[in-house]
PDB file of N, CA and C in Angstrom:
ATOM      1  N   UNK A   1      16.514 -49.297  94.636  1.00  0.00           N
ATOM      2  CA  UNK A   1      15.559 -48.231  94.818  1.00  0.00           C
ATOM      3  C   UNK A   1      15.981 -47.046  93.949  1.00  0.00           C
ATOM      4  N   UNK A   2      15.092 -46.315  93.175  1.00  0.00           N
ATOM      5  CA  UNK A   2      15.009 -45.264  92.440  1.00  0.00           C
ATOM      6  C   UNK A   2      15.416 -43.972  93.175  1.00  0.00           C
ATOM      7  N   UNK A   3      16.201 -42.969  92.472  1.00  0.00           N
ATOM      8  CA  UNK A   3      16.181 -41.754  93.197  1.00  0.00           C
ATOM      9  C   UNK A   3      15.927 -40.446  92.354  1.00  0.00           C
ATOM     10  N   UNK A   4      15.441 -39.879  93.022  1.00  0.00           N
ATOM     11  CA  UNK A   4      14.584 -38.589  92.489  1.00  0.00           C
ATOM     12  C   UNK A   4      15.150 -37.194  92.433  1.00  0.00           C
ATOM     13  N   UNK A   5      15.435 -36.183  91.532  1.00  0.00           N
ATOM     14  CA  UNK A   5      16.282 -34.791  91.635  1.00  0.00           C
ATOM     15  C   UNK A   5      15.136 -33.640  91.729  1.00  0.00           C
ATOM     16  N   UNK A   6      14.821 -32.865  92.556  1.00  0.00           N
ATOM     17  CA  UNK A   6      14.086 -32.032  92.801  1.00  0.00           C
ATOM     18  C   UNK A   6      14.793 -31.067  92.622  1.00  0.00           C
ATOM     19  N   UNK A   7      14.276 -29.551  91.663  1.00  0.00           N
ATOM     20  CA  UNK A   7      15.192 -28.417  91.109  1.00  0.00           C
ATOM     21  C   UNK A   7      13.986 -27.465  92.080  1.00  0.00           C
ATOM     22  N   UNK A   8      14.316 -26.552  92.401  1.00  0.00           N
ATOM     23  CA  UNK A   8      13.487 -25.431  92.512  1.00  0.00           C
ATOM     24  C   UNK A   8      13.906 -24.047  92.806  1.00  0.00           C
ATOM     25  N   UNK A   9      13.092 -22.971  92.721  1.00  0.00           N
ATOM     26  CA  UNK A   9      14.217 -21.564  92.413  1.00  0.00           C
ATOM     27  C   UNK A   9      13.656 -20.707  92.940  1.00  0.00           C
ATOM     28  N   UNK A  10      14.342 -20.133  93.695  1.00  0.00           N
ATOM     29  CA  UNK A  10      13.964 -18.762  94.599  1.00  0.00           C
ATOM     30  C   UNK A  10      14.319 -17.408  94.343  1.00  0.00           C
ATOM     31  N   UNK A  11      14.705 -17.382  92.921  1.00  0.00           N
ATOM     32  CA  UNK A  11      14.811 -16.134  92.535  1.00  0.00           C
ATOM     33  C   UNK A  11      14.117 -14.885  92.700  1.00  0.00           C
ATOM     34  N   UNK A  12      12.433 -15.209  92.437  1.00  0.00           N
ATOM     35  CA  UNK A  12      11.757 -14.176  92.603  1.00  0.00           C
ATOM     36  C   UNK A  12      11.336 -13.581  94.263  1.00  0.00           C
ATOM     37  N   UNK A  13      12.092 -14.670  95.189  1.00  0.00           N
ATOM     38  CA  UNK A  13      12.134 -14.080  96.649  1.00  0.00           C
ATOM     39  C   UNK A  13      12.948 -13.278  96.988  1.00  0.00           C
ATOM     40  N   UNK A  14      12.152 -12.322  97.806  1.00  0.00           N
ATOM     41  CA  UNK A  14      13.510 -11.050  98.925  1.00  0.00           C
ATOM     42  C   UNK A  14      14.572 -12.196  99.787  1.00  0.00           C
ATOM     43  N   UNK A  15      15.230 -11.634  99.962  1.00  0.00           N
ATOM     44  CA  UNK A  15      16.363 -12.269 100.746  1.00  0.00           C
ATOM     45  C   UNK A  15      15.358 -12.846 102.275  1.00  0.00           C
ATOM     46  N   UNK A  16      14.894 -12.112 102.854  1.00  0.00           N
ATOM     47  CA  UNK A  16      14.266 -12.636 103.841  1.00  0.00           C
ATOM     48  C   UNK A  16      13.057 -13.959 103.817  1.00  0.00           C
ATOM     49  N   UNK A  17      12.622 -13.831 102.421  1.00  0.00           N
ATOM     50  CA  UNK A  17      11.696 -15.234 102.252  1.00  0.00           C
ATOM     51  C   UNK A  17      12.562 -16.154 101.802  1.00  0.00           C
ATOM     52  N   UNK A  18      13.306 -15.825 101.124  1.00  0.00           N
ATOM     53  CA  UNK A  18      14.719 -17.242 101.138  1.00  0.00           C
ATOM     54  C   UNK A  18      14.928 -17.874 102.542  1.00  0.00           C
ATOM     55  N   UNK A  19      15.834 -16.573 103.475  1.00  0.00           N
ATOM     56  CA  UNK A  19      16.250 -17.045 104.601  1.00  0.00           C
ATOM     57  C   UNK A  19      14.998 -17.808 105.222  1.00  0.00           C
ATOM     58  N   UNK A  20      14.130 -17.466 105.295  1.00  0.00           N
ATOM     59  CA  UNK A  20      12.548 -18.534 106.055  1.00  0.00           C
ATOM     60  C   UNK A  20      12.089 -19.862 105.692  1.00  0.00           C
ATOM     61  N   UNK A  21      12.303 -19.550 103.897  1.00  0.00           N
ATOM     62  CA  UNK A  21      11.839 -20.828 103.332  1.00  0.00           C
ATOM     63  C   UNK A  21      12.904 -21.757 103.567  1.00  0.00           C
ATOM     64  N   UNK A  22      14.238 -21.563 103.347  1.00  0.00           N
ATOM     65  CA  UNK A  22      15.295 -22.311 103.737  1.00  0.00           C
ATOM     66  C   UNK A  22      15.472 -22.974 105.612  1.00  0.00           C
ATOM     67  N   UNK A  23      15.588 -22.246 106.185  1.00  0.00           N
ATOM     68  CA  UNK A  23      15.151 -22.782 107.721  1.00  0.00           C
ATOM     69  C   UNK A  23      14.018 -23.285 108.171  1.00  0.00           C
ATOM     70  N   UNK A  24      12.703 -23.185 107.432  1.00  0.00           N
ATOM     71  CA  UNK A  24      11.980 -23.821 107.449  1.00  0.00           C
ATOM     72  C   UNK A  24      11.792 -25.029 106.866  1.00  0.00           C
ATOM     73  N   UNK A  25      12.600 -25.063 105.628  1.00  0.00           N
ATOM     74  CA  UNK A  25      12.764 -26.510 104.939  1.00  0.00           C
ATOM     75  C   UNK A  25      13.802 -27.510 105.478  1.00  0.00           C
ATOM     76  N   UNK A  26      15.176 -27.103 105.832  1.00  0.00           N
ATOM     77  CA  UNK A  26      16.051 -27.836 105.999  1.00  0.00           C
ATOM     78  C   UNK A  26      16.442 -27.337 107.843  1.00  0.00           C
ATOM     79  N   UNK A  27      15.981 -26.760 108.550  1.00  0.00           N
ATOM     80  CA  UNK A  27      16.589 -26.525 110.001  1.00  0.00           C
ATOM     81  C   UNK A  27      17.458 -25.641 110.318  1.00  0.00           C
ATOM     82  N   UNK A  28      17.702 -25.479 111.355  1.00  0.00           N
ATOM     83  CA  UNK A  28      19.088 -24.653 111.566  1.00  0.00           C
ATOM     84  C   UNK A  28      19.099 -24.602 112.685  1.00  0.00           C
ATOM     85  N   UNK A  29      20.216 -23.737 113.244  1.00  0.00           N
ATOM     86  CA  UNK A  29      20.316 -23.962 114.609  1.00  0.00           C
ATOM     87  C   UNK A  29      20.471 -22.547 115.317  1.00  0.00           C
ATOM     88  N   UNK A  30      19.578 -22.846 116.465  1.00  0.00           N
ATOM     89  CA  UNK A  30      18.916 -21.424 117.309  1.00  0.00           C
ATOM     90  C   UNK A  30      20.258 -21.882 118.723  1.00  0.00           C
ATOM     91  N   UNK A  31      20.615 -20.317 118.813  1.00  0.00           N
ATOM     92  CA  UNK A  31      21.416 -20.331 119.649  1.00  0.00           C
ATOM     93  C   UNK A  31      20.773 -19.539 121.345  1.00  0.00           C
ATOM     94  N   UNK A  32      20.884 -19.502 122.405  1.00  0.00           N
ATOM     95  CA  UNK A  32      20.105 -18.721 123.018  1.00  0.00           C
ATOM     96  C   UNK A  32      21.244 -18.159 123.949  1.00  0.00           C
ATOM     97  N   UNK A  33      20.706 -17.388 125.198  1.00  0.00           N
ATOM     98  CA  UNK A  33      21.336 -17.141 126.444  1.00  0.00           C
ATOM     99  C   UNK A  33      22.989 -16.622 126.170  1.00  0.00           C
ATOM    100  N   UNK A  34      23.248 -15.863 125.228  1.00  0.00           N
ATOM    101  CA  UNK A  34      24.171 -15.276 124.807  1.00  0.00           C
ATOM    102  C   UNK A  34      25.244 -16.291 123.734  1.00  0.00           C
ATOM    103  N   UNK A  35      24.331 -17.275 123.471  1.00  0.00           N
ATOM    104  CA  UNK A  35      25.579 -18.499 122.805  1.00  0.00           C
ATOM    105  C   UNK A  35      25.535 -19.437 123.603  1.00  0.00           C
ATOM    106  N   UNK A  36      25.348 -19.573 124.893  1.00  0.00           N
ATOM    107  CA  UNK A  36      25.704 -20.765 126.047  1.00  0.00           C
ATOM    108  C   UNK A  36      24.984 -21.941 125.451  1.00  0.00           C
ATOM    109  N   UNK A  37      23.582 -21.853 124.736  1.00  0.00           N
ATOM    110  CA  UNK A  37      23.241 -23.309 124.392  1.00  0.00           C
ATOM    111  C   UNK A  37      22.669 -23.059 122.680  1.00  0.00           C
ATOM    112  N   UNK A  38      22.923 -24.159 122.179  1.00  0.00           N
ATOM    113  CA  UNK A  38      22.843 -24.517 121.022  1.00  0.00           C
ATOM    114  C   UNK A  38      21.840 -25.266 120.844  1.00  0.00           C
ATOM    115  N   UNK A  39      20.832 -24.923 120.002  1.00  0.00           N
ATOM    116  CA  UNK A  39      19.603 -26.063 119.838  1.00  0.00           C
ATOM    117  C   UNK A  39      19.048 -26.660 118.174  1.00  0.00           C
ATOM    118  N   UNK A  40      19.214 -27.517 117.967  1.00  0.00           N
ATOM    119  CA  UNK A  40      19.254 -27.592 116.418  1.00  0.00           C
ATOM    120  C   UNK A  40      17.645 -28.086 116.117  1.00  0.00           C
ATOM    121  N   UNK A  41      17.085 -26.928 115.507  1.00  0.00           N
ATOM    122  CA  UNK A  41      15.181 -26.584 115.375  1.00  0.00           C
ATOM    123  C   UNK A  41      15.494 -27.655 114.003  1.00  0.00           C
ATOM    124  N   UNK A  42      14.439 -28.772 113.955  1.00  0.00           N
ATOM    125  CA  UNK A  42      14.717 -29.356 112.643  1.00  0.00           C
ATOM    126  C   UNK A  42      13.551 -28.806 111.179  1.00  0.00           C
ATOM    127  N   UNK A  43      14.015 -29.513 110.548  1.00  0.00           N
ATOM    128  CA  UNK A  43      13.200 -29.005 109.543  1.00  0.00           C
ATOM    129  C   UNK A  43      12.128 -29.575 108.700  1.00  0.00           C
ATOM    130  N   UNK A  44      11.457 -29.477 107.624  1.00  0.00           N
ATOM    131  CA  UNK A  44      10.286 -30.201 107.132  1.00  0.00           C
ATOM    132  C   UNK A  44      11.085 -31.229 105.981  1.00  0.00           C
ATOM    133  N   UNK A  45      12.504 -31.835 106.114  1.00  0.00           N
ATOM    134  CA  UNK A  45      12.742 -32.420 105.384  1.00  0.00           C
ATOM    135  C   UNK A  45      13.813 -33.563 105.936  1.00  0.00           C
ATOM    136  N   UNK A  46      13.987 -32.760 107.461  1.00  0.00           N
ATOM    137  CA  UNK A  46      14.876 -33.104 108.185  1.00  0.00           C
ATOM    138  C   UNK A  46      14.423 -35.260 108.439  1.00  0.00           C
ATOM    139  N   UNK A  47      13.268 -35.720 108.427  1.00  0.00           N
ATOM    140  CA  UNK A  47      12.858 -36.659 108.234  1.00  0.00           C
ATOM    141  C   UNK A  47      12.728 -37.253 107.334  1.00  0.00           C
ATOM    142  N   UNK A  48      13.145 -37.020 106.341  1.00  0.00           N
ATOM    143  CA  UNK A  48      13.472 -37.326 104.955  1.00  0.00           C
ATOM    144  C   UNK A  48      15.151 -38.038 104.656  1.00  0.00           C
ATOM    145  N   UNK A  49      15.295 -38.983 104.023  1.00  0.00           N
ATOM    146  CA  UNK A  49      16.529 -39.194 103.599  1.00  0.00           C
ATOM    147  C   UNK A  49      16.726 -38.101 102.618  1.00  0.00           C
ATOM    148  N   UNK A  50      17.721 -37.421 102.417  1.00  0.00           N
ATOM    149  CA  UNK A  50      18.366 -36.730 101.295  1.00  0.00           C
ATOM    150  C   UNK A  50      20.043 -36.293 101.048  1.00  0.00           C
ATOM    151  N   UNK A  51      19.924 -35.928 100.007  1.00  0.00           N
ATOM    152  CA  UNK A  51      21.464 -35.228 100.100  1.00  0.00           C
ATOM    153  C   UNK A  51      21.037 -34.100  99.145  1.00  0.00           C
ATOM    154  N   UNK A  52      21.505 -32.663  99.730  1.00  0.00           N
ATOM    155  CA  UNK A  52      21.445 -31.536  98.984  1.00  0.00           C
ATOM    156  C   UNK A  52      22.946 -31.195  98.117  1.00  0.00           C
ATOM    157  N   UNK A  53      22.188 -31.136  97.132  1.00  0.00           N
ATOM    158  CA  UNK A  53      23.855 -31.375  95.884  1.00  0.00           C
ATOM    159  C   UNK A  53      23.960 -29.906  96.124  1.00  0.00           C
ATOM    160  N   UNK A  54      22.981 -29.108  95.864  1.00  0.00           N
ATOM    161  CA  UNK A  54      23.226 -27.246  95.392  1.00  0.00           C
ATOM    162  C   UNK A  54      22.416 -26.462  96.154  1.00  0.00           C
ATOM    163  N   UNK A  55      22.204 -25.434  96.343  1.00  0.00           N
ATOM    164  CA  UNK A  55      21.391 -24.384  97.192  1.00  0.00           C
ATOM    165  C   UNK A  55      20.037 -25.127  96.602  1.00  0.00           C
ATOM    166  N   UNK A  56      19.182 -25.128  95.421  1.00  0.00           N
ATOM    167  CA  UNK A  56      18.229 -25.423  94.677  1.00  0.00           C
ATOM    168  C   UNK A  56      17.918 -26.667  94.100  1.00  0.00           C
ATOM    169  N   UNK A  57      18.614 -27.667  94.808  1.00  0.00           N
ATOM    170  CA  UNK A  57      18.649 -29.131  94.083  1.00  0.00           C
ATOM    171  C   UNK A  57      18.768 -29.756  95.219  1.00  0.00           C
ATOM    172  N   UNK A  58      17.946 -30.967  95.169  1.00  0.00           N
ATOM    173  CA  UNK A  58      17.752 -31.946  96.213  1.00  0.00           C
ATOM    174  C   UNK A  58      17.332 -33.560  95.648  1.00  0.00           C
ATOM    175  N   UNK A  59      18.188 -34.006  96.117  1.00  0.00           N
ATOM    176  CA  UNK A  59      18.159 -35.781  95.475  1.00  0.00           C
ATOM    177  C   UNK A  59      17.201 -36.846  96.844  1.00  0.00           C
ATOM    178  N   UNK A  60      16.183 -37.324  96.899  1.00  0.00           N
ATOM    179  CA  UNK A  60      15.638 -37.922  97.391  1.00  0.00           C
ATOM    180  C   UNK A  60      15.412 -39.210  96.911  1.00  0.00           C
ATOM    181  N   UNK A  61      14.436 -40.793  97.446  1.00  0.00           N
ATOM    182  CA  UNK A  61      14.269 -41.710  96.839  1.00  0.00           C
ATOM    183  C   UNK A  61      13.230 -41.723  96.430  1.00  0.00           C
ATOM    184  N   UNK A  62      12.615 -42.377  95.704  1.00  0.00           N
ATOM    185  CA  UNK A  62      11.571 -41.872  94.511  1.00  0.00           C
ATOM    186  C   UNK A  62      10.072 -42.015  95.206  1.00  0.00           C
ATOM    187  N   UNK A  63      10.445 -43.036  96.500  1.00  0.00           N
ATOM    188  CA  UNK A  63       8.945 -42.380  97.485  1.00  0.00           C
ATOM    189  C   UNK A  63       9.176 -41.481  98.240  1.00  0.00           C
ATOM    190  N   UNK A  64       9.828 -40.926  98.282  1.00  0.00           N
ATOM    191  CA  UNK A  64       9.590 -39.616  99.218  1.00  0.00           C
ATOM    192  C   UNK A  64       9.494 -38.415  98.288  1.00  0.00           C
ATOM    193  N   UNK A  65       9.680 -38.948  96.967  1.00  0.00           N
ATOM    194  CA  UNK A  65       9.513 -37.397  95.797  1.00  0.00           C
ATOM    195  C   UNK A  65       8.251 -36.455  96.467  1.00  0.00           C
ATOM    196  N   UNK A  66       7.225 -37.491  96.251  1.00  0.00           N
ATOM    197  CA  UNK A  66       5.502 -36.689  95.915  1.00  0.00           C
ATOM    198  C   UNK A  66       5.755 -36.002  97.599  1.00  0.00           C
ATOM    199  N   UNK A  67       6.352 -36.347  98.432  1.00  0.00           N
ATOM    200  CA  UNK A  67       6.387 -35.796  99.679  1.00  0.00           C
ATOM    201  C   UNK A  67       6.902 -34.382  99.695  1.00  0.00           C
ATOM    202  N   UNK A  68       7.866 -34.239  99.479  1.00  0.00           N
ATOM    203  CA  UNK A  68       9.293 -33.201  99.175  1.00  0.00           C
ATOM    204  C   UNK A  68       8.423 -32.011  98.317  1.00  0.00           C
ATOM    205  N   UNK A  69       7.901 -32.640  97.204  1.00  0.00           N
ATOM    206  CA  UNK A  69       7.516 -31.605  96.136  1.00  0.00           C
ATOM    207  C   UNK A  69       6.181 -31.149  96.677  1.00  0.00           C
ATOM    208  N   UNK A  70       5.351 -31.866  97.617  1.00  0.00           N
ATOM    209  CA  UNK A  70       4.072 -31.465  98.505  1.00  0.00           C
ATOM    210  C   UNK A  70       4.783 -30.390  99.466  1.00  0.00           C
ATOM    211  N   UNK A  71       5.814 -30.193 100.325  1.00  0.00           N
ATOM    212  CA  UNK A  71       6.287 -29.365 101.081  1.00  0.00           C
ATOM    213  C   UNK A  71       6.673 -27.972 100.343  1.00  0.00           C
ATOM    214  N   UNK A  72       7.306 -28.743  99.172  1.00  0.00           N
ATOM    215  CA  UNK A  72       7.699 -27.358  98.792  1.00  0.00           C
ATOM    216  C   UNK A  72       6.584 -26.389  97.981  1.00  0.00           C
ATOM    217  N   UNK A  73       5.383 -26.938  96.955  1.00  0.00           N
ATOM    218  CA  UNK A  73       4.731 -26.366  97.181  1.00  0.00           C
ATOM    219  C   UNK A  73       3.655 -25.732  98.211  1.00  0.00           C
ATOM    220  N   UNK A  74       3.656 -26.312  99.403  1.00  0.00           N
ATOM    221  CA  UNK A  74       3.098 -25.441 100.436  1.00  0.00           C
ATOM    222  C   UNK A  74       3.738 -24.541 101.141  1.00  0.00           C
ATOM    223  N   UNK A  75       5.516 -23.712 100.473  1.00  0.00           N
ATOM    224  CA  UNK A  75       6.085 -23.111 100.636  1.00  0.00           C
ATOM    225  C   UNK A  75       5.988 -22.034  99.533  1.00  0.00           C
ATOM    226  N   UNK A  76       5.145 -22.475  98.769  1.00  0.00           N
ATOM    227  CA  UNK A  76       4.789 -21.362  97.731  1.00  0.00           C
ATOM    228  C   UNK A  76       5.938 -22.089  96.613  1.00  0.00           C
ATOM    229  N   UNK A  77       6.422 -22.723  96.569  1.00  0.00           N
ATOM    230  CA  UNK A  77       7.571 -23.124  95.489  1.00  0.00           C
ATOM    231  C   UNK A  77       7.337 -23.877  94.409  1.00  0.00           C
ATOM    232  N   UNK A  78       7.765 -23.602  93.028  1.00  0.00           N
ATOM    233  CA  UNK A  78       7.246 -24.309  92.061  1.00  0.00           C
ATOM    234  C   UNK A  78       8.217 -25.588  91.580  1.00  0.00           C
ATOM    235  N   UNK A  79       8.438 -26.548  92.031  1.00  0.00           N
ATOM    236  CA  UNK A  79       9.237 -27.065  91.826  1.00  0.00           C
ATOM    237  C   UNK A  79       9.099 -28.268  90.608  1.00  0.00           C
ATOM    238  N   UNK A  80      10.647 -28.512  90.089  1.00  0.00           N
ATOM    239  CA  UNK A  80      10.775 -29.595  89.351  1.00  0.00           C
ATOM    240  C   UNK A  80      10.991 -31.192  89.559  1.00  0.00           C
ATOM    241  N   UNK A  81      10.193 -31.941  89.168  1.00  0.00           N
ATOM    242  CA  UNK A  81      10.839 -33.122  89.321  1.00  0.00           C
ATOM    243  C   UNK A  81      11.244 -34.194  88.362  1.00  0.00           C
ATOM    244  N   UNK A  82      13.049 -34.241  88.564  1.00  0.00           N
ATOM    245  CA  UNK A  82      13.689 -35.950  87.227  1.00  0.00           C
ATOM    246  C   UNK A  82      13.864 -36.797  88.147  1.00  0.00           C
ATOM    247  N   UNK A  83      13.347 -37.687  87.588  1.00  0.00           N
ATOM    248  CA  UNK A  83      13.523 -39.235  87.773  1.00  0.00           C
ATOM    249  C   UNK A  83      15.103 -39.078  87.439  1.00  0.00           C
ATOM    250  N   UNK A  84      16.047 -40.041  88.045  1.00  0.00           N
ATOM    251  CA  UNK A  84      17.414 -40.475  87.914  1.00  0.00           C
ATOM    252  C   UNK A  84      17.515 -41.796  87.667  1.00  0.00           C
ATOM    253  N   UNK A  85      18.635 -42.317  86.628  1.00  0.00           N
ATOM    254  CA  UNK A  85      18.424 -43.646  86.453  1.00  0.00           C
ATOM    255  C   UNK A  85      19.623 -44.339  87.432  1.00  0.00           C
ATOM    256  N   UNK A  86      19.336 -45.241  87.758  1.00  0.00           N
ATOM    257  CA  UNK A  86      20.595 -46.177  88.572  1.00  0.00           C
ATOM    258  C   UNK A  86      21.450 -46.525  87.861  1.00  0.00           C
TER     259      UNK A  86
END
């Protein structure tokens, strides 16, 4: 199976649309009741096989590309996509 490198760049975001687009893409974890419980909110990729190499780079398999790059532009993100060879 083929795998896919997705680049994309958040430069032109405030720090606060980073922090959103990022927890909204990949999850994080909401703490409540002073710390006592831990709840890990998932994310829009969290169903996805991946491995994140860099803050801005994401390696997926080559069917879940058109998926990944559909999310991220409905995050406003312009993203890149290389094919990787095996």
């Amino acid at each position: 199976m083929g795998k896919s490198m997705i680049l994309y760049d958040l430069n032109d975001k405030t720090p606060a649309e980073k922090t959103s687009i990022l927890r909204e893409l990949y999850g994080y974890n909401d703490k409540s009741c002073n710390g006592r419980y831990n709840y890990q909110r998932p994310g829009l990729v969290s169903g996805i096989v991946h491995q994140r190499k860099t803050k801005t780079a994401l390696i997926v398999a080559d069917k879940d590309a058109e998926d990944v790059v559909k999310i991220l532009k409905k995050l406003g993100i312009k993203p890149a996509l290389i094919k990787l060879k095996s």
